[in-house]
Every structure is written in C-alpha cells, then in structure tokens.
Protein backbone atom coordinates (compact mmCIF):
# COMPACT_ATOMS: atom_id res chain seq x y z
CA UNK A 1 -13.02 -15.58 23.68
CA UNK A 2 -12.03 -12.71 25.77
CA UNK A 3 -10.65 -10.72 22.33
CA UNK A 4 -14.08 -11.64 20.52
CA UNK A 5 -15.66 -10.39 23.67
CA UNK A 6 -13.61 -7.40 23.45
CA UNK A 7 -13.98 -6.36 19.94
CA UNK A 8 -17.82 -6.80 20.25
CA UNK A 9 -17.56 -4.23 23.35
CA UNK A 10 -16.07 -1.99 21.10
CA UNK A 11 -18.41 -1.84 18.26
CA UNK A 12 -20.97 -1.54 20.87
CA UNK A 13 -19.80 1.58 22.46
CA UNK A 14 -19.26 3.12 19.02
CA UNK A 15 -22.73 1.84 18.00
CA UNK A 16 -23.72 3.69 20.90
CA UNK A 17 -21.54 6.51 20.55
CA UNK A 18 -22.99 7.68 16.63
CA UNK A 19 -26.53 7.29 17.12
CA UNK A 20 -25.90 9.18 19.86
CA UNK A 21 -24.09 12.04 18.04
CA UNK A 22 -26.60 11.91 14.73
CA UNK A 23 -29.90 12.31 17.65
CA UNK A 24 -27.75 15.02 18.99
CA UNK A 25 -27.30 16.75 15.84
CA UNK A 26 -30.89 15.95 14.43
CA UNK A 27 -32.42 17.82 17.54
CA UNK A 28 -30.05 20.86 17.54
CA UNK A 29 -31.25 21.09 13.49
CA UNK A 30 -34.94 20.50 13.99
CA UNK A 31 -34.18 23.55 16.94
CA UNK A 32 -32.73 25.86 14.51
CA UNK A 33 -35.42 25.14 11.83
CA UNK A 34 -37.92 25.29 14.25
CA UNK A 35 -36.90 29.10 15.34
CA UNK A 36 -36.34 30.04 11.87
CA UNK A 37 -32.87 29.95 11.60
CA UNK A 38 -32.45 29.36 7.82
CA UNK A 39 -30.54 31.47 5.30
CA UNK A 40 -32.22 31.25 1.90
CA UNK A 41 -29.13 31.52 -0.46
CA UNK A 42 -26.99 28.40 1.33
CA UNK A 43 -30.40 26.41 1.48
CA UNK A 44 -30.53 26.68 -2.88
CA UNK A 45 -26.85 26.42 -3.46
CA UNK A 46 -27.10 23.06 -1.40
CA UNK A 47 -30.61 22.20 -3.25
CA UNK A 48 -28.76 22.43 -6.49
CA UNK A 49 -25.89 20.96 -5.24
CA UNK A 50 -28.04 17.50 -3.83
CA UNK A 51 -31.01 17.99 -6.29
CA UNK A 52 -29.69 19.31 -9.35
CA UNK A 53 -26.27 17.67 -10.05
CA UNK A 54 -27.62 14.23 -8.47
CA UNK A 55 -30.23 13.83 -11.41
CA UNK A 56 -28.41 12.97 -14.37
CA UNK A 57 -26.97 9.43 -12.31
CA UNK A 58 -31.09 9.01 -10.86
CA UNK A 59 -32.26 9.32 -14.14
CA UNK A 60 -29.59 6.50 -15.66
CA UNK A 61 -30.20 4.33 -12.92
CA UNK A 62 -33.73 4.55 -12.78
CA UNK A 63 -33.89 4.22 -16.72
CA UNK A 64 -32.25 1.09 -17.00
CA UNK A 65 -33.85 -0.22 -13.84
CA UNK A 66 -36.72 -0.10 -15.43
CA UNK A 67 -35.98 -1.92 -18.40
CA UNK A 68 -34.18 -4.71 -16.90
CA UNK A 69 -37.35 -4.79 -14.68
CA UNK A 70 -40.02 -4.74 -17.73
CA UNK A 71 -37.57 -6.94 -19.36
CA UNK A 72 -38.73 -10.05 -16.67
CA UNK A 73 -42.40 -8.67 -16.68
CA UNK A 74 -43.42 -8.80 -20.18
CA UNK A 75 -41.39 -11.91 -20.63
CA UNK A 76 -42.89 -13.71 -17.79
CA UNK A 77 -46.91 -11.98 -18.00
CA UNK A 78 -46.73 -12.65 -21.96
CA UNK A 79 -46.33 -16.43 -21.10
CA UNK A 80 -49.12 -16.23 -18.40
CA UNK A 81 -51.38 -14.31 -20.64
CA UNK A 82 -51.38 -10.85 -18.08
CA UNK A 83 -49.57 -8.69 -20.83
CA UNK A 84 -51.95 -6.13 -19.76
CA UNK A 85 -50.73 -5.91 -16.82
CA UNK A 86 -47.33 -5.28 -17.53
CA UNK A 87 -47.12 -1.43 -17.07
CA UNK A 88 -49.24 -1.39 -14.21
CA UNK A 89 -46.46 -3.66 -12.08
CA UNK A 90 -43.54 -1.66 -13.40
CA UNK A 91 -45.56 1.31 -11.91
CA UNK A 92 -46.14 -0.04 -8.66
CA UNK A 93 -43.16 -1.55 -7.88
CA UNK A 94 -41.72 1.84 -8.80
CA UNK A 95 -43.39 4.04 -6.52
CA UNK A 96 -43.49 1.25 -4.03
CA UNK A 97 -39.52 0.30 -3.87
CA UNK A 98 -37.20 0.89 -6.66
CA UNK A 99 -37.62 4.77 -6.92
CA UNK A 100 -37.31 6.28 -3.35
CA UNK A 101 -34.75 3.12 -2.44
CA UNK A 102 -32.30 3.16 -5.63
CA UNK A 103 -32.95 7.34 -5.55
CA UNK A 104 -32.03 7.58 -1.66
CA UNK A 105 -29.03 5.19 -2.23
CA UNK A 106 -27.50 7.38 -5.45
CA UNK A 107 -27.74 10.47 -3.24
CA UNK A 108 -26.16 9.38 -0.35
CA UNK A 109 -23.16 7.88 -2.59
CA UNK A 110 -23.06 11.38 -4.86
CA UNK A 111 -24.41 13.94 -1.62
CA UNK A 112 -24.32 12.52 1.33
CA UNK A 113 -20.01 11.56 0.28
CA UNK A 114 -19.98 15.10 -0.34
CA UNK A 115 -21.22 16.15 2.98
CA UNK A 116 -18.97 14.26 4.98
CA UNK A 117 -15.72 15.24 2.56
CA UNK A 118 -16.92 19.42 2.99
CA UNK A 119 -17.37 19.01 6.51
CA UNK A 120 -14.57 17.20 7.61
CA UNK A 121 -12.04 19.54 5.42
CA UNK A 122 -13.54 22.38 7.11
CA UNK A 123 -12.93 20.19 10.46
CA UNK A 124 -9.69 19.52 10.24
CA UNK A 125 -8.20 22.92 8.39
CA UNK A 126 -10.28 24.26 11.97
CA UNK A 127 -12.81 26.66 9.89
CA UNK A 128 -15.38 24.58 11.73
CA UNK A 129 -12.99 26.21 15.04
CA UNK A 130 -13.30 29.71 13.84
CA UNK A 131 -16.88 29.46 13.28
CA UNK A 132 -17.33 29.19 16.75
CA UNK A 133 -14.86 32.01 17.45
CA UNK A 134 -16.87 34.13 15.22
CA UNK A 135 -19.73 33.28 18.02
CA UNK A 136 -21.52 31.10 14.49
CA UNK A 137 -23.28 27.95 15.17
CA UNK A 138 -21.82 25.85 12.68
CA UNK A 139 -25.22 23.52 12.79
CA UNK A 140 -27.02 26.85 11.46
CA UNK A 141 -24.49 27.51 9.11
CA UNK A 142 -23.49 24.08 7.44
CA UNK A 143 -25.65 21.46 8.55
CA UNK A 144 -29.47 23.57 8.53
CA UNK A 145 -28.99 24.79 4.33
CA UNK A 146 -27.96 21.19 3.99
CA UNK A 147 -30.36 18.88 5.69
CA UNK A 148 -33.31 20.96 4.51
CA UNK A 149 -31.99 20.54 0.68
CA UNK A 150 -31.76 16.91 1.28
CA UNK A 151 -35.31 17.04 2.91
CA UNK A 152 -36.78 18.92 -0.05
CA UNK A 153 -35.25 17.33 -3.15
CA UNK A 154 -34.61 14.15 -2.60
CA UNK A 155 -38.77 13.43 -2.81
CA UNK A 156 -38.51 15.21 -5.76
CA UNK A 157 -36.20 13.13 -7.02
CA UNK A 158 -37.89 10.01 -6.25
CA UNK A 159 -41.44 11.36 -8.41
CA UNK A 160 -38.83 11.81 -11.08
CA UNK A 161 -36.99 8.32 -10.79
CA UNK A 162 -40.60 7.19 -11.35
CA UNK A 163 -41.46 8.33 -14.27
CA UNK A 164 -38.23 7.76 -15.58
CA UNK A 165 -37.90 4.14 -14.49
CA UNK A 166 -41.74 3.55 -16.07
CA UNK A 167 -40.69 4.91 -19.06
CA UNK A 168 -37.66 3.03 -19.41
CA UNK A 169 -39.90 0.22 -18.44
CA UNK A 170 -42.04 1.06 -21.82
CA UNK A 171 -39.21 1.10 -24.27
CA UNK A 172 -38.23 -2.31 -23.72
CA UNK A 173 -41.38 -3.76 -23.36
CA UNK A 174 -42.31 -2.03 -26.40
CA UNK A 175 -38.78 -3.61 -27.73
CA UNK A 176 -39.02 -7.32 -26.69
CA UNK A 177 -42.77 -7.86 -26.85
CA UNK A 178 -44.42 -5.15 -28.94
CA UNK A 179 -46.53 -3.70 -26.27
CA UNK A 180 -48.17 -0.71 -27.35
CA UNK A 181 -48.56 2.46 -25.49
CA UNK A 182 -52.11 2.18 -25.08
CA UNK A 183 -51.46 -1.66 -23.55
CA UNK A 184 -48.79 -0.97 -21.36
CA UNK A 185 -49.49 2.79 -19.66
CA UNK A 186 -53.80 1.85 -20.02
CA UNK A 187 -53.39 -0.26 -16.90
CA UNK A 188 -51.74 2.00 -14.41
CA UNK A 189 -54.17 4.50 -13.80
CA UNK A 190 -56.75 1.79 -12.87
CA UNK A 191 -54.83 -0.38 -10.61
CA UNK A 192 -51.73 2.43 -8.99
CA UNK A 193 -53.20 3.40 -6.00
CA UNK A 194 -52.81 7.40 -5.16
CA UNK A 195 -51.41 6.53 -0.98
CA UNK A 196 -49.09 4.20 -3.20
CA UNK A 197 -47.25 6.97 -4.76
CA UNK A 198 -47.41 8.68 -1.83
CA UNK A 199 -46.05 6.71 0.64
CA UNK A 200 -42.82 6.51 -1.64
CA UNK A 201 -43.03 10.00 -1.46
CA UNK A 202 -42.65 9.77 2.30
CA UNK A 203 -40.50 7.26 2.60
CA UNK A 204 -37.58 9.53 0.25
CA UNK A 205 -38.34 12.30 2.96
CA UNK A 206 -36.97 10.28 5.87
CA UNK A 207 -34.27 8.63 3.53
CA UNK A 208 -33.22 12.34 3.00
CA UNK A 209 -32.75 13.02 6.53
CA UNK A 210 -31.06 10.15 6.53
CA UNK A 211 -28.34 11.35 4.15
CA UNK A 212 -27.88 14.68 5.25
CA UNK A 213 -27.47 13.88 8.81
CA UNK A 214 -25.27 11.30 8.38
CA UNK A 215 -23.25 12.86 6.17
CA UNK A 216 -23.08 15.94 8.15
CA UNK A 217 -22.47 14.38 11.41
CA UNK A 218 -19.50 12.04 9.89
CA UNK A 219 -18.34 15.10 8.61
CA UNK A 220 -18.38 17.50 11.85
CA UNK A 221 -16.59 14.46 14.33
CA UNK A 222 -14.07 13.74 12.20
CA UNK A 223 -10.70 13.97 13.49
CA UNK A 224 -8.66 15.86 12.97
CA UNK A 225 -5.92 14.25 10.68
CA UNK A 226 -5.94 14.44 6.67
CA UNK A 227 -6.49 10.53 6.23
CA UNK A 228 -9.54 10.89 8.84
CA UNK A 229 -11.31 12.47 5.79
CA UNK A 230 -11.46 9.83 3.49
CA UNK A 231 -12.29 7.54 6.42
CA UNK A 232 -15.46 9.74 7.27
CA UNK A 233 -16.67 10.43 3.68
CA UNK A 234 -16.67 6.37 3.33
CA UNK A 235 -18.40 5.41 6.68
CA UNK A 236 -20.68 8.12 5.63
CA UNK A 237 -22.20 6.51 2.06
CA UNK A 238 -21.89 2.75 3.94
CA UNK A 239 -23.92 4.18 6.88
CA UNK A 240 -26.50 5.84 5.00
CA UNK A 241 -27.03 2.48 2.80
CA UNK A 242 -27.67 0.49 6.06
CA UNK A 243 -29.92 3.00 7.66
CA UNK A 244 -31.82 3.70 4.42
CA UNK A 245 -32.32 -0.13 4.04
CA UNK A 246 -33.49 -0.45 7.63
CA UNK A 247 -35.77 2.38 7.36
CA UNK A 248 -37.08 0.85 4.00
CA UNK A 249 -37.80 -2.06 5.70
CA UNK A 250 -39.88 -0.11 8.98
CA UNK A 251 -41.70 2.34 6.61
CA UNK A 252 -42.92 -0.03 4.12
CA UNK A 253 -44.12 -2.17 7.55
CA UNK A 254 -45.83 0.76 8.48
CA UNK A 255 -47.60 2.67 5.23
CA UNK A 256 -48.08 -0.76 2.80
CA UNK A 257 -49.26 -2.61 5.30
C-alpha cells in the first residue's frame, strides 16, 4: 500500500513538474514572438524541416486512410441505398477527425522526435551552456524558429491530408463499387460545411503547438547523460500522442458542438 502510495506520489510530482516546465516555456516563446524576436532563415529551415520532409509519410497515411475508410462506406451505404452519399462522409469525417488527428500524430513521431533528439544533443554536448555564455537566449534561438514552423505548417498539412485522404477515398470506391466521379465528389459541396473544414484547421494549429513544445521542452531538460537522449526523444512522441488526443477530444467539444 505504502509503495503504491509512493509510486503514485511520484508520477504526481513529475505530472506536476512538466506541465509546469512546457507553460514555462510556452510563455517565454509567446514573449519572444510577441516582441518580435524571430530570425527569418531558422524559422524556413525548420518549416521545411517539419512541413516539407513530413509530407511524403501524411500523404501515405492519409491515402490509404482514406481508402480503408471508403472501403466500409460504399460497402455499407450501397446496401442501405445512400451511395450518394458516400463522398460526402469521407469528406467530413476528414476535415472533422482523421486529417488534423492522424496529420498531428505523424508529425510529432517524424518532428516533434526530432526536436527532442536536436535539443537534447545540444544539451548534453553543453552548446545549449555556451549559448547562454554567448549572452543568447536559447528559447529565441532554438525553440522560437521551431514552434512557429510547427504552428504554420502543420495546418497546412492537415488541408493537404484532406484532399489526399478524399481522394484516396475515390479510388477505391470507384474500385469496389463503381462510383463515378460525378456520384461520389457531387455530394460534398452540398452537405461539407465551410466552419467544418475550418475547425480542423484550428484544431492542427493547437496540435502544432503541441508538438513543438513538447518536443522542445523534452529536449532542453534533458539530462545530461548520452542515454538521457533517447529517453527524451521517446517521452517526447508518447507525450505529444496523449496531449494531441486530449486536446482532440476538448476542441471537437468546443467547435462541433
């Protein structure tokens, strides 16, 4: 009792101790960006770095997501007799869940890892010290370029793992049932509501913050041993799953009511 007591105490504190540290380095960010603090260059190396090499794995995600999705549609709306509608629920579930969820989750296992590997190299080889030395806020200088690419692309990304996954959607509707393009893309325009799209839109904004401040803050604490690195580059992708689920859950509460 008193050990199960104890080890609950523990993951308490630490709990306590990273949301405490990702707030902390969320506000010194938003303070930097705030005042302007923002170096062009490092801001589109890390763009391309987050954006760029993270959409070939969206786009094959997304692509068969939406097949094995339209697969169970069209199968189960041609025995109802709602074929037409087929296209329309690929669509919506799309810019609803699967798109900024699946994209958000990719990017934290192909970024956010990356983050938290950079960082806590530069930690513990103490480049991270000698920033400071040089009188250089390393939260202007690592974290700012990279949160703000995060912020910026992963949206993108999302509007892109929509079309994709409604495409792929298409083809094997097209495939198994015969759907035409008029039948299956006719009934989206009709019935996908504009705040729909949107709102997925929104929600990949926060699930990029998400990412990069996780990643960056499991990067910065890490200790400093050579093993501690792998450690932090892990907890980083499993922490940004569970806080991109949570806030999936909150944000679809609040915009699809």
């Amino acid at each position: 009792m008193v050990s199960a007591l104890a080890a609950l105490g523990s993951y308490t504190l630490r709990a306590l101790a990273f949301f405490g540290e990702t707030s902390e380095l969320h506000l010194r960010t938003l303070v930097h960006v705030s005042r302007g603090g923002i170096e062009l260059r490092p801001t589109l190396v890390q763009m391309a770095r987050v954006g760029v090499s993270s959409l070939p794995i969206v786009a094959v995600t997304m692509l068969f997501s939406g097949m094995v999705f339209a697969y169970h549609v069209a199968d189960q709306a041609e025995t109802l007799g709602a074929s037409q509608y087929v296209g329309w629920a690929v669509a919506e579930t799309m810019a609803r869940e699967l798109g900024p969820a699946l994209t958000a989750i990719v990017v934290a296992a192909r970024a956010g890892s990356a983050m938290a590997a950079e960082l806590g190299t530069m930690k513990v080889t103490e480049q991270i010290d000698a920033l400071r030395t040089m009188a250089t806020d390393p939260v202007q200088y690592l974290v700012v370029p990279r949160y703000l690419a995060a912020l910026l692309t992963v949206p993108m990304l999302a509007l892109i793992a929509d079309a994709i996954g409604v495409a792929g959607g298409y083809i094997m509707a097209h495939e198994t049932t015969g759907m035409t393009s008029a039948q299956y893309f006719g009934s989206i325009p009709g019935n996908l509501a504009e705040w729909t799209v949107a709102a997925g839109v929104i929600k990949a904004v926060f699930f990029g913050i998400i990412i990069a401040v996780v990643g960056c803050q499991q990067g910065l604490y890490t200790q400093k041993a050579s093993e501690e690195v792998g450690k932090a580059t892990t907890r980083a992708v499993v922490y940004c799953i569970m806080l991109i689920y949570a806030a999936n859950l909150v944000l679809t509460i609040v915009l699809l009511p």
